[in-house]
Protein backbone atom coordinates (compact mmCIF):
# COMPACT_ATOMS: atom_id res chain seq x y z
CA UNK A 1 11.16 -107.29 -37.72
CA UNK A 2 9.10 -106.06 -40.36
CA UNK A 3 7.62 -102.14 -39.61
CA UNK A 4 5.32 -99.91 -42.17
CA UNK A 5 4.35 -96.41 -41.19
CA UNK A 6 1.22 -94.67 -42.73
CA UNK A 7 2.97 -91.75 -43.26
CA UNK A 8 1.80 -88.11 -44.29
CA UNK A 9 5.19 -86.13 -44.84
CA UNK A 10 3.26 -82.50 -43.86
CA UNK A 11 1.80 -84.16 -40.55
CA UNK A 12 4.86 -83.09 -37.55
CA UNK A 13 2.83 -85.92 -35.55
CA UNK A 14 3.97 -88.54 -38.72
CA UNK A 15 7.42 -87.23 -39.15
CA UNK A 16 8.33 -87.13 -35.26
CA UNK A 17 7.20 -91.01 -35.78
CA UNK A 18 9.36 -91.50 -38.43
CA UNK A 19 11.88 -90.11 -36.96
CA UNK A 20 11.40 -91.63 -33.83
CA UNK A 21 11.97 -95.47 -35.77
CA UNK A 22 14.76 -94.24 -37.26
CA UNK A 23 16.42 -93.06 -34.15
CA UNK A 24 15.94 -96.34 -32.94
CA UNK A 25 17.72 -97.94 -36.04
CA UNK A 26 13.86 -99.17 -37.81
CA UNK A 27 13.91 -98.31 -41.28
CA UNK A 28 10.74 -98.90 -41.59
CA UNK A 29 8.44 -99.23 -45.03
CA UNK A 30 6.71 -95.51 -45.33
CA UNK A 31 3.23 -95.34 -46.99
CA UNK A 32 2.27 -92.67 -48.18
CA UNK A 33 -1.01 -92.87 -47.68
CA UNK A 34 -2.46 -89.77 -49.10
CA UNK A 35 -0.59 -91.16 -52.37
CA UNK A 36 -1.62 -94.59 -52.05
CA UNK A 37 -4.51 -94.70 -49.62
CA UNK A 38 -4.77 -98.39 -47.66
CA UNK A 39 -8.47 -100.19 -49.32
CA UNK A 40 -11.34 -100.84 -47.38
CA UNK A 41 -10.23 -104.44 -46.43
CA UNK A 42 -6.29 -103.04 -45.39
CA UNK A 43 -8.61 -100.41 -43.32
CA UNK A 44 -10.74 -103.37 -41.69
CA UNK A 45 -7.04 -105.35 -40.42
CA UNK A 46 -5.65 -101.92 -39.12
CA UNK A 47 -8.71 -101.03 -37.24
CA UNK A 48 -8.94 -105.17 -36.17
CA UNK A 49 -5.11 -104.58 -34.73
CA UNK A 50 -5.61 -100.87 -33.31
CA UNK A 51 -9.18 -102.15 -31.28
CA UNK A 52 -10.91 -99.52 -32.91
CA UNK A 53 -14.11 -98.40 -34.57
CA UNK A 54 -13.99 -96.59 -37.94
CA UNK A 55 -15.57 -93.36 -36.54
CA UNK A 56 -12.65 -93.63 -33.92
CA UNK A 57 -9.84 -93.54 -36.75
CA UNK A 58 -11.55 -90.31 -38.38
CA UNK A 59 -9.62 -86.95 -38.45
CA UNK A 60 -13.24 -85.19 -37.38
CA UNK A 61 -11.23 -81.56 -37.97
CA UNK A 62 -10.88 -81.98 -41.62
CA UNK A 63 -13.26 -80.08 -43.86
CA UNK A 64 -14.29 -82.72 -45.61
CA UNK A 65 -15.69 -84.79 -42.25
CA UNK A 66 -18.73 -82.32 -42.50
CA UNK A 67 -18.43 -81.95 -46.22
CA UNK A 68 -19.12 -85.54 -46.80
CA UNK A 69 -21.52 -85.51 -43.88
CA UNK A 70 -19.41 -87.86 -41.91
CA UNK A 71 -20.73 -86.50 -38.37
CA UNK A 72 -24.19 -88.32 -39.46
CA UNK A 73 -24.28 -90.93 -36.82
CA UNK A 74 -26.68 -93.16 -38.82
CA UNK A 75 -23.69 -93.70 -41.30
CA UNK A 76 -22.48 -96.97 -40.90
CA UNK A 77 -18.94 -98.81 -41.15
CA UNK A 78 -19.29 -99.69 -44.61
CA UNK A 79 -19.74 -96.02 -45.38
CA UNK A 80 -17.09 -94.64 -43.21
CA UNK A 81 -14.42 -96.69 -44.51
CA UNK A 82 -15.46 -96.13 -48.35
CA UNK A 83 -15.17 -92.30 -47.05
CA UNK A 84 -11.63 -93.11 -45.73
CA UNK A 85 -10.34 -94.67 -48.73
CA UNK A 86 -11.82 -91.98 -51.10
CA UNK A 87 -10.39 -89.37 -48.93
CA UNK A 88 -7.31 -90.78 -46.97
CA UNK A 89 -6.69 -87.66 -45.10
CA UNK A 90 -9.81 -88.28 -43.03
CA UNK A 91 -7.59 -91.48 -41.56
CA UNK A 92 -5.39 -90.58 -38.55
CA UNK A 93 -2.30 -90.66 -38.26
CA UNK A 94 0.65 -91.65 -38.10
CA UNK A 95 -0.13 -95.71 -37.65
CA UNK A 96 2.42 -98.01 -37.11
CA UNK A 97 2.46 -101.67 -37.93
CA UNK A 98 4.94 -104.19 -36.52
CA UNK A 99 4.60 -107.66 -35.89
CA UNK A 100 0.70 -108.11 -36.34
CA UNK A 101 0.22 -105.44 -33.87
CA UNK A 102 -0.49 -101.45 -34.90
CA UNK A 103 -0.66 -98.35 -32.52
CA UNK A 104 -1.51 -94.54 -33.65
CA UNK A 105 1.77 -92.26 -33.13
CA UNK A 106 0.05 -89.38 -31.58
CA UNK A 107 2.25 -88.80 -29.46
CA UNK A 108 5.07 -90.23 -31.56
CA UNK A 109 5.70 -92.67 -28.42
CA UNK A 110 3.16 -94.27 -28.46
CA UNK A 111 4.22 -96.76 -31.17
CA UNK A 112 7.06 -97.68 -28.63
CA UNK A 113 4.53 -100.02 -26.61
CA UNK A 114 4.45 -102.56 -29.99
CA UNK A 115 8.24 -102.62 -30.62
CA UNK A 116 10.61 -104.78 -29.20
């Protein structure tokens, strides 16, 4: 089984995750997103596998959300994901991908439901 975490090594949230694969004997391929942030189509599959919006996968606490104005509802997808991909640590974390399927690790258990 092939796994990849999205992984932001300062995030307890993403290293619980982590740790939680590991635990389980997944070593899984770690991301390091804020390093090499996913691009706007990788965003458009994860949100497809999660069943979410783009708004929905924004970190809405981080300064720049208002900085770039995010909170404008009139924004669209288009601009929310190039906002994601030019700042990465607007996109939540920790996600999980295994088998075609992806889940948020917040709580880190979470990500059980799409393992084995």
């Amino acid at each position: 089984m092939s796994v990849r975490i999205y992984h932001n090594s300062r995030c307890s949230k993403s290293r619980g995750t982590l740790e939680l694969l590991q635990a389980r004997g997944i070593e899984p391929e770690v991301v390091n997103y804020l390093d090499t942030p996913p691009s706007v189509d990788e965003l458009r599959t994860l949100l497809c596998m999660l069943g979410m919006t783009p708004r929905q996968l924004l970190r809405t606490g981080e300064a720049d959300y208002k900085e770039q104005g995010l909170d404008d509802s009139a924004l669209g997808d288009e601009a929310l994901l190039k906002a994601m991909v030019a700042h990465p640590k607007l996109i939540e974390r920790p996600i999980v991908v295994a088998d075609g399927k992806a889940a948020i690790g917040r709580p880190p258990e979470a990500v059980l439901a799409i393992l084995p």
